[in-house]
PDB file of N, CA and C in Angstrom:
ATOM      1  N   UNK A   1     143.928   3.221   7.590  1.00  0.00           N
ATOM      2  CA  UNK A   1     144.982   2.225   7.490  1.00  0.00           C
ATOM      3  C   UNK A   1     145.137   1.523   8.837  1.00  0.00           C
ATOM      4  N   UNK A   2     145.438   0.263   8.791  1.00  0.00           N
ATOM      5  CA  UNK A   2     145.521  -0.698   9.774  1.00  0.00           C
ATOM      6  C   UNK A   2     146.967  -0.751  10.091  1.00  0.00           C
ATOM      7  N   UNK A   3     147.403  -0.870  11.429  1.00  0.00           N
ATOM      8  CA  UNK A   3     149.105  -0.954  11.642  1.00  0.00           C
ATOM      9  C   UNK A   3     149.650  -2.809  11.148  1.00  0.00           C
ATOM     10  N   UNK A   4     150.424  -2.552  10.397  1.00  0.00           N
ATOM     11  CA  UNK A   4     151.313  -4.066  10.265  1.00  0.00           C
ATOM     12  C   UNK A   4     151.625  -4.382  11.051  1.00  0.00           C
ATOM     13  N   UNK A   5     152.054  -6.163  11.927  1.00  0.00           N
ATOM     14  CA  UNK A   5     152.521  -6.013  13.077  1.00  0.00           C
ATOM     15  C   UNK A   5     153.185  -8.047  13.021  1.00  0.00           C
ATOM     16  N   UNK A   6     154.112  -7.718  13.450  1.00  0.00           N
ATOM     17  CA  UNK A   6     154.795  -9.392  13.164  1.00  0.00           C
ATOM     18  C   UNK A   6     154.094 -10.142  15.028  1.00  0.00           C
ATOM     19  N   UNK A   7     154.103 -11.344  15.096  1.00  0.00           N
ATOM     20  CA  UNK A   7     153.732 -11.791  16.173  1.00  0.00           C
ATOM     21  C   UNK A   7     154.237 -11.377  17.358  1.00  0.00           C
ATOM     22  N   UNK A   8     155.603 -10.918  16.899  1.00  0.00           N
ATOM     23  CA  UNK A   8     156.686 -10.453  18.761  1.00  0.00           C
ATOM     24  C   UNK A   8     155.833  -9.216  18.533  1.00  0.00           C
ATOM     25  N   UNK A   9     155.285  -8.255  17.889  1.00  0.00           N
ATOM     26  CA  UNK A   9     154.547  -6.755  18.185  1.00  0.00           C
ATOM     27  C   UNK A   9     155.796  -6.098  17.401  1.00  0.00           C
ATOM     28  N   UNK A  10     156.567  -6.565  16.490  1.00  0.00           N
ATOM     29  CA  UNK A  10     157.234  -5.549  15.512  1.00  0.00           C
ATOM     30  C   UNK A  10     156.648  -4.875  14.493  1.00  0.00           C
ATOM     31  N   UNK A  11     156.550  -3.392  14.303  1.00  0.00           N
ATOM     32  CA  UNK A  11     155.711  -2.969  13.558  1.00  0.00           C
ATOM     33  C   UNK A  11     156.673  -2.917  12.086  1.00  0.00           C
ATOM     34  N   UNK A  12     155.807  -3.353  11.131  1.00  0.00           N
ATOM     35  CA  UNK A  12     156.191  -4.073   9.965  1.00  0.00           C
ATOM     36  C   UNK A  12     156.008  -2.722   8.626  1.00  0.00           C
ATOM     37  N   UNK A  13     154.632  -1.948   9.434  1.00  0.00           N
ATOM     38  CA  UNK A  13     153.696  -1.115   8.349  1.00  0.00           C
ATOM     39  C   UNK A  13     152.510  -0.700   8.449  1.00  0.00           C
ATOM     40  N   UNK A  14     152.219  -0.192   7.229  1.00  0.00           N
ATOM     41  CA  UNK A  14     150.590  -0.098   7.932  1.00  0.00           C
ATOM     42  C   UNK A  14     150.031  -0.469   6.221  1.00  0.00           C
ATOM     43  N   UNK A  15     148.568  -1.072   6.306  1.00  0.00           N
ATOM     44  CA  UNK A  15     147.755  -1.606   4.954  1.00  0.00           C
ATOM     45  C   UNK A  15     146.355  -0.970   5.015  1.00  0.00           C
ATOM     46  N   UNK A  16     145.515  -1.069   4.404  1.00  0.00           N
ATOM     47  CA  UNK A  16     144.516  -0.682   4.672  1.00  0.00           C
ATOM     48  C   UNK A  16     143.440  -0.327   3.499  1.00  0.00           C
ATOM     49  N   UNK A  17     142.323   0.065   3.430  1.00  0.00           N
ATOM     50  CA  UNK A  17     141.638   1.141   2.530  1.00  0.00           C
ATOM     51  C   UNK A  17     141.664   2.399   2.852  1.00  0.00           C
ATOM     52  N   UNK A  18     141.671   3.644   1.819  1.00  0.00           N
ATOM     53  CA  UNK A  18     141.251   4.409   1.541  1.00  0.00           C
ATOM     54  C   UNK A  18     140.339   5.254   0.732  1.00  0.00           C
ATOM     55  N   UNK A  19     139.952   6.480   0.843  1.00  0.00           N
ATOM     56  CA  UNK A  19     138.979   6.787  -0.707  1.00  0.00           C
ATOM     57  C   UNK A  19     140.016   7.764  -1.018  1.00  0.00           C
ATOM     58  N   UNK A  20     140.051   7.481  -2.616  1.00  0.00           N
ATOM     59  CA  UNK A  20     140.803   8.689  -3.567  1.00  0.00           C
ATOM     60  C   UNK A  20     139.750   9.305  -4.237  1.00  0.00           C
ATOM     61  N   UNK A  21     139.833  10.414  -3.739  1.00  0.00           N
ATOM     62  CA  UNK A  21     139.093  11.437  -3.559  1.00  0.00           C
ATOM     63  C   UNK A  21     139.778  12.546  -4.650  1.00  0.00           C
ATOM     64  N   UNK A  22     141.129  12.074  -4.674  1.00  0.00           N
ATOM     65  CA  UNK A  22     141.522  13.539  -6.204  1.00  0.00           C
ATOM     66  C   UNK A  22     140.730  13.306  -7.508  1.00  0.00           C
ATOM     67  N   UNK A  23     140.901  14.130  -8.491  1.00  0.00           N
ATOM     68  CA  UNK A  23     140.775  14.229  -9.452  1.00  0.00           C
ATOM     69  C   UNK A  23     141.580  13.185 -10.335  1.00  0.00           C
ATOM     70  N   UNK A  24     140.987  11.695 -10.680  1.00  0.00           N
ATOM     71  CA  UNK A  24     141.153  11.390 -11.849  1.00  0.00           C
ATOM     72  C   UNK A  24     139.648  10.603 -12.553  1.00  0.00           C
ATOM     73  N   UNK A  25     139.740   9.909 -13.584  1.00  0.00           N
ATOM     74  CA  UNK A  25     138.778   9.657 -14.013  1.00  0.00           C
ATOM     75  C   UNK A  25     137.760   8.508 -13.571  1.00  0.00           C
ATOM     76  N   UNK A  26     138.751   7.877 -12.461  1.00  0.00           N
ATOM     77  CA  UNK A  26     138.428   6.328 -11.777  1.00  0.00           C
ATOM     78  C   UNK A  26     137.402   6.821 -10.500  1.00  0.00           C
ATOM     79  N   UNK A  27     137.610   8.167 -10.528  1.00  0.00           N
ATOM     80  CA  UNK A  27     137.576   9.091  -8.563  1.00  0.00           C
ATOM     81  C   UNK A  27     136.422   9.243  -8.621  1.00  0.00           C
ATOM     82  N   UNK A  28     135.945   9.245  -7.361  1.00  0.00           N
ATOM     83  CA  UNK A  28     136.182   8.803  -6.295  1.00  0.00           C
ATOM     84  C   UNK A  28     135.800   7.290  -6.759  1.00  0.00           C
ATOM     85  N   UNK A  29     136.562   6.427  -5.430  1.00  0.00           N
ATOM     86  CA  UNK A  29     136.962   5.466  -5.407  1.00  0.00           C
ATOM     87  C   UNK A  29     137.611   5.264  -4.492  1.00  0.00           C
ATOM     88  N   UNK A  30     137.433   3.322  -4.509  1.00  0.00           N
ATOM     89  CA  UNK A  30     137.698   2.850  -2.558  1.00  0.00           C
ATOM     90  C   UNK A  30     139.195   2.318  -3.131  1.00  0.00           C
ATOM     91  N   UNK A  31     140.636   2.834  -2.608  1.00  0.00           N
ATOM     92  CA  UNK A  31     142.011   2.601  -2.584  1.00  0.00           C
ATOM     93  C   UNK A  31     142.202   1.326  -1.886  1.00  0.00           C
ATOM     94  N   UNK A  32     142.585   0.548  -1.824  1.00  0.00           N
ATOM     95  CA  UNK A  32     143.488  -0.230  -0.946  1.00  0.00           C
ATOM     96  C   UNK A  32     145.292  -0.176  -1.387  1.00  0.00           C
ATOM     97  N   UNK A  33     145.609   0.032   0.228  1.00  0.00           N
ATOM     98  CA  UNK A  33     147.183   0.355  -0.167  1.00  0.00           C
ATOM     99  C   UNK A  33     147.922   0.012   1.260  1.00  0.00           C
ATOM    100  N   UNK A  34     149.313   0.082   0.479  1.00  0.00           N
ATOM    101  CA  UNK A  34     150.564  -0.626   1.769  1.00  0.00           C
ATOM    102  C   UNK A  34     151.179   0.320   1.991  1.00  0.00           C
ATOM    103  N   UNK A  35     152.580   0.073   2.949  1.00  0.00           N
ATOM    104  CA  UNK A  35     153.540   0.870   2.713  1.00  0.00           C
ATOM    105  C   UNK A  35     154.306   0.148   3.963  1.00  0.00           C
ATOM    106  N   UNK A  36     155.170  -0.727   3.807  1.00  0.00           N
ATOM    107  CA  UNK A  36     156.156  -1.323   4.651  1.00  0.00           C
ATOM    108  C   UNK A  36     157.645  -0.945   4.952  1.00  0.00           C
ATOM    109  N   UNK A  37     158.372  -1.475   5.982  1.00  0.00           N
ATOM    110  CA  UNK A  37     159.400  -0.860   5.937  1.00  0.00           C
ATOM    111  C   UNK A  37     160.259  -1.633   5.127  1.00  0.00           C
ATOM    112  N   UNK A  38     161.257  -1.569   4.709  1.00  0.00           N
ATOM    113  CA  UNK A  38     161.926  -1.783   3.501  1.00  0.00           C
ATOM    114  C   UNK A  38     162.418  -3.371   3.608  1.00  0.00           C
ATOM    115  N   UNK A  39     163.010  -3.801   5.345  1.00  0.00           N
ATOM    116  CA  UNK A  39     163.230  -4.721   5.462  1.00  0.00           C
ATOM    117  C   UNK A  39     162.745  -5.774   5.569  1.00  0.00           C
ATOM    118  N   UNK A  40     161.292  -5.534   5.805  1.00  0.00           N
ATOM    119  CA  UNK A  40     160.377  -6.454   5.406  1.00  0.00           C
ATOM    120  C   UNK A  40     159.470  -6.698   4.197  1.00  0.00           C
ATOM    121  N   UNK A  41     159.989  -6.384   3.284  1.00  0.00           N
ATOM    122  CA  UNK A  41     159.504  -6.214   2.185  1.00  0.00           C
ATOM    123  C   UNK A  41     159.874  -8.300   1.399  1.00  0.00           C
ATOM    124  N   UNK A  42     159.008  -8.413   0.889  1.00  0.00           N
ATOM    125  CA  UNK A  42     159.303  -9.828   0.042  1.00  0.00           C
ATOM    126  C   UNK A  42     159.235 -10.933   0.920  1.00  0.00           C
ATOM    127  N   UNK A  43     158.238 -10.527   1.968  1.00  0.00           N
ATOM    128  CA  UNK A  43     157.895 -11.719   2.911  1.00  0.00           C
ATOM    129  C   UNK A  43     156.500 -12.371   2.841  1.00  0.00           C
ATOM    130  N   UNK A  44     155.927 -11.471   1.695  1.00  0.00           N
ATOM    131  CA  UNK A  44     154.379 -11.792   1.847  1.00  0.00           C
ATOM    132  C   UNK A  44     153.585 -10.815   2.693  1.00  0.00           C
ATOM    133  N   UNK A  45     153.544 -10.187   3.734  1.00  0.00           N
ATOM    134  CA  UNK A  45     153.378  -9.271   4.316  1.00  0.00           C
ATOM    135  C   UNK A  45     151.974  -7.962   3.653  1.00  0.00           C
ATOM    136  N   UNK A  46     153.102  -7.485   2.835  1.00  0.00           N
ATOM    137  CA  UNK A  46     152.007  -6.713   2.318  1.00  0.00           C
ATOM    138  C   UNK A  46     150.539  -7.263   1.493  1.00  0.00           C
ATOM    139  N   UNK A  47     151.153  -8.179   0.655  1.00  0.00           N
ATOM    140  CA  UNK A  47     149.685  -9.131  -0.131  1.00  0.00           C
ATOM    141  C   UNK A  47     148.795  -9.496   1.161  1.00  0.00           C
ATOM    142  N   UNK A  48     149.269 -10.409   2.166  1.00  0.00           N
ATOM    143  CA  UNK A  48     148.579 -10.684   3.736  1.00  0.00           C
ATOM    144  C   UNK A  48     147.695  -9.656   4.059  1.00  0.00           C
ATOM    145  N   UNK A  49     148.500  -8.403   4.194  1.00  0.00           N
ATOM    146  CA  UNK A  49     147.567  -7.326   4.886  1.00  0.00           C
ATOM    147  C   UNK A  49     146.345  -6.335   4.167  1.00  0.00           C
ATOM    148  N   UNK A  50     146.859  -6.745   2.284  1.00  0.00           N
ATOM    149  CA  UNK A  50     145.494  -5.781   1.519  1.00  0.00           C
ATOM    150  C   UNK A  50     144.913  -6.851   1.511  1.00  0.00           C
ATOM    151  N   UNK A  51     145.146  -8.496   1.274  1.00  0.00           N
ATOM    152  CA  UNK A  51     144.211  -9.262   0.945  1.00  0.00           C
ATOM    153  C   UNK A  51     142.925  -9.124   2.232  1.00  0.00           C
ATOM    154  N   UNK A  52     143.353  -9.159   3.570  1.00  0.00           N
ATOM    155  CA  UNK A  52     142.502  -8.788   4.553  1.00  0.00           C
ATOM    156  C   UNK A  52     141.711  -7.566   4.401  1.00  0.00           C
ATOM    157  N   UNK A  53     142.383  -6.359   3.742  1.00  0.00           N
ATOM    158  CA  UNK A  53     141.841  -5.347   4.055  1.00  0.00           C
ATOM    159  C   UNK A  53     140.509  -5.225   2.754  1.00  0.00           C
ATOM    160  N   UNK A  54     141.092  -5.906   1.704  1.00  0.00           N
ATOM    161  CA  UNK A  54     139.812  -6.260   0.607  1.00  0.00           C
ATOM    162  C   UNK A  54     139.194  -6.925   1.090  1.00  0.00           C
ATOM    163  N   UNK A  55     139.186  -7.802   1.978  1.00  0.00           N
ATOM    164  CA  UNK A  55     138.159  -8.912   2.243  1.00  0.00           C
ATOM    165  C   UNK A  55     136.896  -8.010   3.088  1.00  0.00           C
ATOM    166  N   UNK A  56     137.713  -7.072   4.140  1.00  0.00           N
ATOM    167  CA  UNK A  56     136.666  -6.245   4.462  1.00  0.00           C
ATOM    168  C   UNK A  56     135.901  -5.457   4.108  1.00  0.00           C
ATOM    169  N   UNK A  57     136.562  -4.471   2.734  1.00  0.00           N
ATOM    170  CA  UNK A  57     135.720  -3.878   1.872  1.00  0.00           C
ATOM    171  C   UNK A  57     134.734  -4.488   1.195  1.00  0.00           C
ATOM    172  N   UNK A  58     135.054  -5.525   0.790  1.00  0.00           N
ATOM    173  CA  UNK A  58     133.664  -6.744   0.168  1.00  0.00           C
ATOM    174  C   UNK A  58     132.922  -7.456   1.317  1.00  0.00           C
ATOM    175  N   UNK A  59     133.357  -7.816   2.054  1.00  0.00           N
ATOM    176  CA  UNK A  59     132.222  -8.820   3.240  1.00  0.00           C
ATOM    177  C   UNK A  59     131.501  -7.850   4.373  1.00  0.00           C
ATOM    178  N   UNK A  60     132.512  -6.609   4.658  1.00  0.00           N
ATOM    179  CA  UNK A  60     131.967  -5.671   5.759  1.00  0.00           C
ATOM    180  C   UNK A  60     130.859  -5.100   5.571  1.00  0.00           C
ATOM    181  N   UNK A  61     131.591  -3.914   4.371  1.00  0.00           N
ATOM    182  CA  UNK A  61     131.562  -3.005   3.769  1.00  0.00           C
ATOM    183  C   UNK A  61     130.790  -2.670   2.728  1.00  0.00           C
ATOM    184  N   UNK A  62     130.711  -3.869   2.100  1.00  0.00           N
ATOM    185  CA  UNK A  62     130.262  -4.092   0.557  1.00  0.00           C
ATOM    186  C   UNK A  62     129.990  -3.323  -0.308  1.00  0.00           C
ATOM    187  N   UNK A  63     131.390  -3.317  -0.413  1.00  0.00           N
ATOM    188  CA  UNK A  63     132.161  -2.104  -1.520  1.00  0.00           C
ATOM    189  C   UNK A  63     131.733  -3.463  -3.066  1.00  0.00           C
ATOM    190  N   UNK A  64     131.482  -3.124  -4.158  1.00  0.00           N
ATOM    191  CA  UNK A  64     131.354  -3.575  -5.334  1.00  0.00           C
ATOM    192  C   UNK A  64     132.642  -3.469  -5.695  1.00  0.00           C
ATOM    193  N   UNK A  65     133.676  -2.529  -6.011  1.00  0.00           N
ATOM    194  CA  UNK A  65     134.724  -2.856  -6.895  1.00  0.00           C
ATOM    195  C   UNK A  65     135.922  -1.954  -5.656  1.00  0.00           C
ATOM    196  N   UNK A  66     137.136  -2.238  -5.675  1.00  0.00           N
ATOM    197  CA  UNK A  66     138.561  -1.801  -5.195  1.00  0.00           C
ATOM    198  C   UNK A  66     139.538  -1.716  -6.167  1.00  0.00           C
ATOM    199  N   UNK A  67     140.286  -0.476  -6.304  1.00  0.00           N
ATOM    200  CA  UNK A  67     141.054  -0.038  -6.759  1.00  0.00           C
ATOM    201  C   UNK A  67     142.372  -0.054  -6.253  1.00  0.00           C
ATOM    202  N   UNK A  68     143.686  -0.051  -7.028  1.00  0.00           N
ATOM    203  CA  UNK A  68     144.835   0.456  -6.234  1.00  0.00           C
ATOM    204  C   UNK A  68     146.237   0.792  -7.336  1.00  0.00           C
ATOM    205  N   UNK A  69     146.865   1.796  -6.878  1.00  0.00           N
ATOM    206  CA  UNK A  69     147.058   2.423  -8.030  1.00  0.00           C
ATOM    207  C   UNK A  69     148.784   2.544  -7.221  1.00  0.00           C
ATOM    208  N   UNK A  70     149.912   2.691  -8.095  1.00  0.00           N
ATOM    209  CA  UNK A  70     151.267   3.151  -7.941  1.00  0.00           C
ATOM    210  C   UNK A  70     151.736   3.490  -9.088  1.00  0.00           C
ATOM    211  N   UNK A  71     152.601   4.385  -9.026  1.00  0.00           N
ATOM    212  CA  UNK A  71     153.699   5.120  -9.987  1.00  0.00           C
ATOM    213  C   UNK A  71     154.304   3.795 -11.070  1.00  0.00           C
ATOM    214  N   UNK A  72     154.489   4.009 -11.953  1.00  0.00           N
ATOM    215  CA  UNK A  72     154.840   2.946 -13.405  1.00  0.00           C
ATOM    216  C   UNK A  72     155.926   2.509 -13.074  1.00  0.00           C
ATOM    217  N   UNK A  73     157.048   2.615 -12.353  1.00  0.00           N
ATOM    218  CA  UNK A  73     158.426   2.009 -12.182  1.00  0.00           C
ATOM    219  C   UNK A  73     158.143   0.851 -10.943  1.00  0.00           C
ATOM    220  N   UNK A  74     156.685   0.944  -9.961  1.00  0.00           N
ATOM    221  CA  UNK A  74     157.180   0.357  -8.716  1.00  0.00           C
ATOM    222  C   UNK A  74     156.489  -1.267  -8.935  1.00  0.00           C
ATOM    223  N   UNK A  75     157.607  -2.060  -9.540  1.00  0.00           N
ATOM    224  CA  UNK A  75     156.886  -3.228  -9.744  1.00  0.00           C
ATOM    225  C   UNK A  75     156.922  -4.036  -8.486  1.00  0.00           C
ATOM    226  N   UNK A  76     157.323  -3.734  -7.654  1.00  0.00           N
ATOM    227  CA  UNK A  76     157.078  -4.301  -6.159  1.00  0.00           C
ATOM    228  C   UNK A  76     155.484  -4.537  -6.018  1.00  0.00           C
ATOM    229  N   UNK A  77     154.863  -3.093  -5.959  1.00  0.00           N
ATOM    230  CA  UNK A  77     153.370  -3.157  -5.929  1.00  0.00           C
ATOM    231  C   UNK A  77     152.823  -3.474  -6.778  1.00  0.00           C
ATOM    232  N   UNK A  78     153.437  -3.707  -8.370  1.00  0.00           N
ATOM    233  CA  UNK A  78     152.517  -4.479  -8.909  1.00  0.00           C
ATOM    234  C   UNK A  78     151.946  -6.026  -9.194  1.00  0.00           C
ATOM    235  N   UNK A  79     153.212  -6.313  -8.554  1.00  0.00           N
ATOM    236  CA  UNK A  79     153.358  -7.694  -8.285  1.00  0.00           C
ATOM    237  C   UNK A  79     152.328  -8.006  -7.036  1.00  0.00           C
ATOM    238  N   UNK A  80     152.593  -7.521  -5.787  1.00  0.00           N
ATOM    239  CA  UNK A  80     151.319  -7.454  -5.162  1.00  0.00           C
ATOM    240  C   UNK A  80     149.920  -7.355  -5.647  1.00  0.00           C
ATOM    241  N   UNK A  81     149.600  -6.169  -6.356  1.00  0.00           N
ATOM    242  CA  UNK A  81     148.245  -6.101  -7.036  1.00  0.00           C
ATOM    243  C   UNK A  81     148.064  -7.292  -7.701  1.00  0.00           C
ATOM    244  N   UNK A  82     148.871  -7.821  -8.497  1.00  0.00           N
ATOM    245  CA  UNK A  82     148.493  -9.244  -9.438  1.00  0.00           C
ATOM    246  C   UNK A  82     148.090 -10.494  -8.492  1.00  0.00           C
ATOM    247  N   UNK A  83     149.132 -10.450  -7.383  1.00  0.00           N
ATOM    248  CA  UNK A  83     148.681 -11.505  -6.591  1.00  0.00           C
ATOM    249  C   UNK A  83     147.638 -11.842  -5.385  1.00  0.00           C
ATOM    250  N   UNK A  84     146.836  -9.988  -5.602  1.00  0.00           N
ATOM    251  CA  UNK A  84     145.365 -10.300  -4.882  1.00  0.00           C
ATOM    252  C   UNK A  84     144.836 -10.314  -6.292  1.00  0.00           C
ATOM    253  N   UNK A  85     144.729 -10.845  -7.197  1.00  0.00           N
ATOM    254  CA  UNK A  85     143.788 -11.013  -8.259  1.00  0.00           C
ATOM    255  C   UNK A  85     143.501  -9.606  -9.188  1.00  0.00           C
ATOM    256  N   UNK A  86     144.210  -8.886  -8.724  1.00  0.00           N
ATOM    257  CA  UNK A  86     143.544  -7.479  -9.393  1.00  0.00           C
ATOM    258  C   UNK A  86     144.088  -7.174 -10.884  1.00  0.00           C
ATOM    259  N   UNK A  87     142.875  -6.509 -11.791  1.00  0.00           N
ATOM    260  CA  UNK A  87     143.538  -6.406 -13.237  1.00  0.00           C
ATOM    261  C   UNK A  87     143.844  -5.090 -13.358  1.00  0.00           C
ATOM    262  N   UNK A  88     144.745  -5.284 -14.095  1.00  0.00           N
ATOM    263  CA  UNK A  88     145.304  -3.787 -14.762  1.00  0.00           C
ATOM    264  C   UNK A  88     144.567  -3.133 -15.919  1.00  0.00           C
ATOM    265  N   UNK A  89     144.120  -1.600 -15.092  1.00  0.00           N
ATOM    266  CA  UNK A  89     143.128  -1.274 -16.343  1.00  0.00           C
ATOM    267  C   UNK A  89     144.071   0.061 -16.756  1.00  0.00           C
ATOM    268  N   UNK A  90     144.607  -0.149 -18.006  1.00  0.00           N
ATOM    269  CA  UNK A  90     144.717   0.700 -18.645  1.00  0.00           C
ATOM    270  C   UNK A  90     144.719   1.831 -18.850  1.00  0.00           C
ATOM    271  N   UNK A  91     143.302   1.952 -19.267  1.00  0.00           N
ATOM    272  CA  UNK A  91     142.528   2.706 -19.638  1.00  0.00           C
ATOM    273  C   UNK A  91     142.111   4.214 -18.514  1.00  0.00           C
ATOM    274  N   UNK A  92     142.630   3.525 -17.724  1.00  0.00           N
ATOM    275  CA  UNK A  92     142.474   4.276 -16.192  1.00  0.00           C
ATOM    276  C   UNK A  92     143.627   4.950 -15.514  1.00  0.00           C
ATOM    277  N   UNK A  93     145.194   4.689 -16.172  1.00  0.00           N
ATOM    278  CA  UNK A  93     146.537   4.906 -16.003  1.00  0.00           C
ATOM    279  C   UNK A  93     146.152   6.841 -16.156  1.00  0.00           C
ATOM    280  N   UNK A  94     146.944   7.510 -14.985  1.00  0.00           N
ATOM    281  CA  UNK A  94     146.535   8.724 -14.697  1.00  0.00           C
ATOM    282  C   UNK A  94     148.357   9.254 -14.563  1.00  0.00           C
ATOM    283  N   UNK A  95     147.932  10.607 -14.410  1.00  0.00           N
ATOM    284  CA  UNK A  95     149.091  11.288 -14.005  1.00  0.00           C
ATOM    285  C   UNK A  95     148.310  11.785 -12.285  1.00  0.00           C
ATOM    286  N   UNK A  96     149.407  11.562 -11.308  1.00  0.00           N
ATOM    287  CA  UNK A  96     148.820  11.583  -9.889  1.00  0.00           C
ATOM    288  C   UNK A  96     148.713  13.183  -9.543  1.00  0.00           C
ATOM    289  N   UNK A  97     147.431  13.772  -9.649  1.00  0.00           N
ATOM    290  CA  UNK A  97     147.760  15.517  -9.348  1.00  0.00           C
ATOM    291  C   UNK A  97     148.414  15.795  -8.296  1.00  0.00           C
ATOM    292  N   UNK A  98     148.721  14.633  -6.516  1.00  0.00           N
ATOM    293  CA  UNK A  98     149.626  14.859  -5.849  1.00  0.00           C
ATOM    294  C   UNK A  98     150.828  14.985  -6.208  1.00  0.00           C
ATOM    295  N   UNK A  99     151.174  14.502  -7.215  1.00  0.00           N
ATOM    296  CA  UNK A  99     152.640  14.309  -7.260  1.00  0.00           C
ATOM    297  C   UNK A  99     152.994  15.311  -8.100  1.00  0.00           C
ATOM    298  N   UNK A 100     154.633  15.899  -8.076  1.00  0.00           N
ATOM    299  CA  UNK A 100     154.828  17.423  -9.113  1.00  0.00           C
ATOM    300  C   UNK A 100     154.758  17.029 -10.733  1.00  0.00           C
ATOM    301  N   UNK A 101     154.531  18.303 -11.396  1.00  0.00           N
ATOM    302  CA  UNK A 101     154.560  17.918 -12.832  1.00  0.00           C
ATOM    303  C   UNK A 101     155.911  17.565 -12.867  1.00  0.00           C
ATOM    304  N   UNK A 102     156.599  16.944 -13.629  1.00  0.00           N
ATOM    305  CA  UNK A 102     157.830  16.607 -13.785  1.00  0.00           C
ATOM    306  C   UNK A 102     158.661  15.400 -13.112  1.00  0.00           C
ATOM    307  N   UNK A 103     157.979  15.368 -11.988  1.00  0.00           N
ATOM    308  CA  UNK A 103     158.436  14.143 -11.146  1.00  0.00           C
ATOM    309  C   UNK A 103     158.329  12.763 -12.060  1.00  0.00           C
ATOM    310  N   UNK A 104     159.306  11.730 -11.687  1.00  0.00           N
ATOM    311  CA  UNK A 104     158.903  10.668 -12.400  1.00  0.00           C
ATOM    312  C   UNK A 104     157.944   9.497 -12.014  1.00  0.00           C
ATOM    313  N   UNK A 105     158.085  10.300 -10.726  1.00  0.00           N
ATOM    314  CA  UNK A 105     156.838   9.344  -9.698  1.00  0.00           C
ATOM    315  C   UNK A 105     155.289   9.924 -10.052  1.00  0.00           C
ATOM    316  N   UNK A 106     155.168  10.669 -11.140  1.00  0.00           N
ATOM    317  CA  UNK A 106     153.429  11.214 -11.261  1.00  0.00           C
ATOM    318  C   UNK A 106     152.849  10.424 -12.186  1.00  0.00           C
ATOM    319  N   UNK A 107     153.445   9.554 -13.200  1.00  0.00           N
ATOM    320  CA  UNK A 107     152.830   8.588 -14.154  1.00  0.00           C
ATOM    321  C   UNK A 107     152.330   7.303 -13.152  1.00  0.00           C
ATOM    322  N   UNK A 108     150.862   7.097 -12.833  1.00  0.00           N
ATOM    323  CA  UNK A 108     150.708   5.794 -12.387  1.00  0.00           C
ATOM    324  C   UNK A 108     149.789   5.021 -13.089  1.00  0.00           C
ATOM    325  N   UNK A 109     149.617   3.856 -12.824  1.00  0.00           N
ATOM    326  CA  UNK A 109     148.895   3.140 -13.092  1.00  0.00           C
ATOM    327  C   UNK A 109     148.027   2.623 -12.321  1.00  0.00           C
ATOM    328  N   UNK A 110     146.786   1.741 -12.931  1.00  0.00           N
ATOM    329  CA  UNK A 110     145.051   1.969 -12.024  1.00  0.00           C
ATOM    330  C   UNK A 110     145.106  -0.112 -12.355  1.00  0.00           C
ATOM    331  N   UNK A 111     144.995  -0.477 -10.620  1.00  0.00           N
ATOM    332  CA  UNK A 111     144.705  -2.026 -11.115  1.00  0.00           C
ATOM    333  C   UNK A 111     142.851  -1.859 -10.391  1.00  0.00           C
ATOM    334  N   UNK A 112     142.044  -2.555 -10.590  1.00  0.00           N
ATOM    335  CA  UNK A 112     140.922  -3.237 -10.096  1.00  0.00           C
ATOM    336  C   UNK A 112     140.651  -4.608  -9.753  1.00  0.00           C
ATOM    337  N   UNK A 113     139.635  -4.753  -8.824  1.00  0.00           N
ATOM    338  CA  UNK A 113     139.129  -6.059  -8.001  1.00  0.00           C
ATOM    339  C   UNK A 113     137.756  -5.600  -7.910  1.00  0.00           C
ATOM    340  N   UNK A 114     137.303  -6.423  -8.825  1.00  0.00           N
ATOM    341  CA  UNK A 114     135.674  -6.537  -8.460  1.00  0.00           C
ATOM    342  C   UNK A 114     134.975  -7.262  -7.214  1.00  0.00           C
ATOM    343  N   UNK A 115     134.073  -7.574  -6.793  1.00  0.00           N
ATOM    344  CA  UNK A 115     133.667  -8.367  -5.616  1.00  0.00           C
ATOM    345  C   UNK A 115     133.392  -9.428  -6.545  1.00  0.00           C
ATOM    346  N   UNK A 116     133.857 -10.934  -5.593  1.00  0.00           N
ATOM    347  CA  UNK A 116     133.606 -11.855  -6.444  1.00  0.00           C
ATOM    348  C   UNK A 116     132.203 -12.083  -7.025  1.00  0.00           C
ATOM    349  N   UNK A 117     130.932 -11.684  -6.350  1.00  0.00           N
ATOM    350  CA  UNK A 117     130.058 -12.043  -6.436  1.00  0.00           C
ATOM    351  C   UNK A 117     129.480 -11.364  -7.668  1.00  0.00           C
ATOM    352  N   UNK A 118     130.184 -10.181  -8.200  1.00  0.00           N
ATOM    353  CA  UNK A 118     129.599  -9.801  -8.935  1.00  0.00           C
ATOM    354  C   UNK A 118     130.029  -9.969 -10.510  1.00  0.00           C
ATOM    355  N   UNK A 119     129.568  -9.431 -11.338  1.00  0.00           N
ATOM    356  CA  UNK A 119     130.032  -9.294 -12.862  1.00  0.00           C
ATOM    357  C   UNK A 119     130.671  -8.704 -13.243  1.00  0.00           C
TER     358      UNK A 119
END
């Protein structure tokens, strides 16, 4: 993960890729993910910092497809995911083995981004 950072050097967050490496059916697989502080949230910010961090997984990296996944209630991030282009697959919606059985945060959902170049 890359640190967020506003022009005065206020740290905003951090964005980045990861590999999810647990057990679901998508896994392994290249993550891209946020996590800002609250007050900067709805500035654009986070879309800014995965759209960069996808750009590197495809132009650096050349990762073929990116994943990114959050709990079913957090439409914050899914609104993000939609607005780097990414689709919602379904089919791929997991229960997170990090998270406890019972929690309401363990139902998530699986978006994807292919590389443009490809099919």
């Amino acid at each position: 993960m890359w640190a967020v950072e506003l022009p005065s050097g206020e740290l905003v967050g951090a964005a980045g890729l990861s590999a999810a490496l647990f057990e679901a059916p998508f896994t392994p697989a290249v993550d891209v993910g946020w996590r800002l502080a609250r007050r900067h949230w709805g500035h654009g910010y986070a879309t800014e910092a995965a759209a960069a961090a996808i750009g590197y997984g495809f132009d650096t990296l050349g990762l073929d497809d990116i994943v990114a996944f959050t709990s079913v209630g957090n439409r914050r991030s899914q609104a993000v995911m939609v607005r780097l282009g990414m689709t919602r697959d379904a089919a791929g919606d997991f229960d997170h083995p990090n998270v406890p059985v019972g929690d309401p945060l363990r139902p998530h959902i699986l978006y994807r981004l292919r590389r443009p170049d490809r099919p």
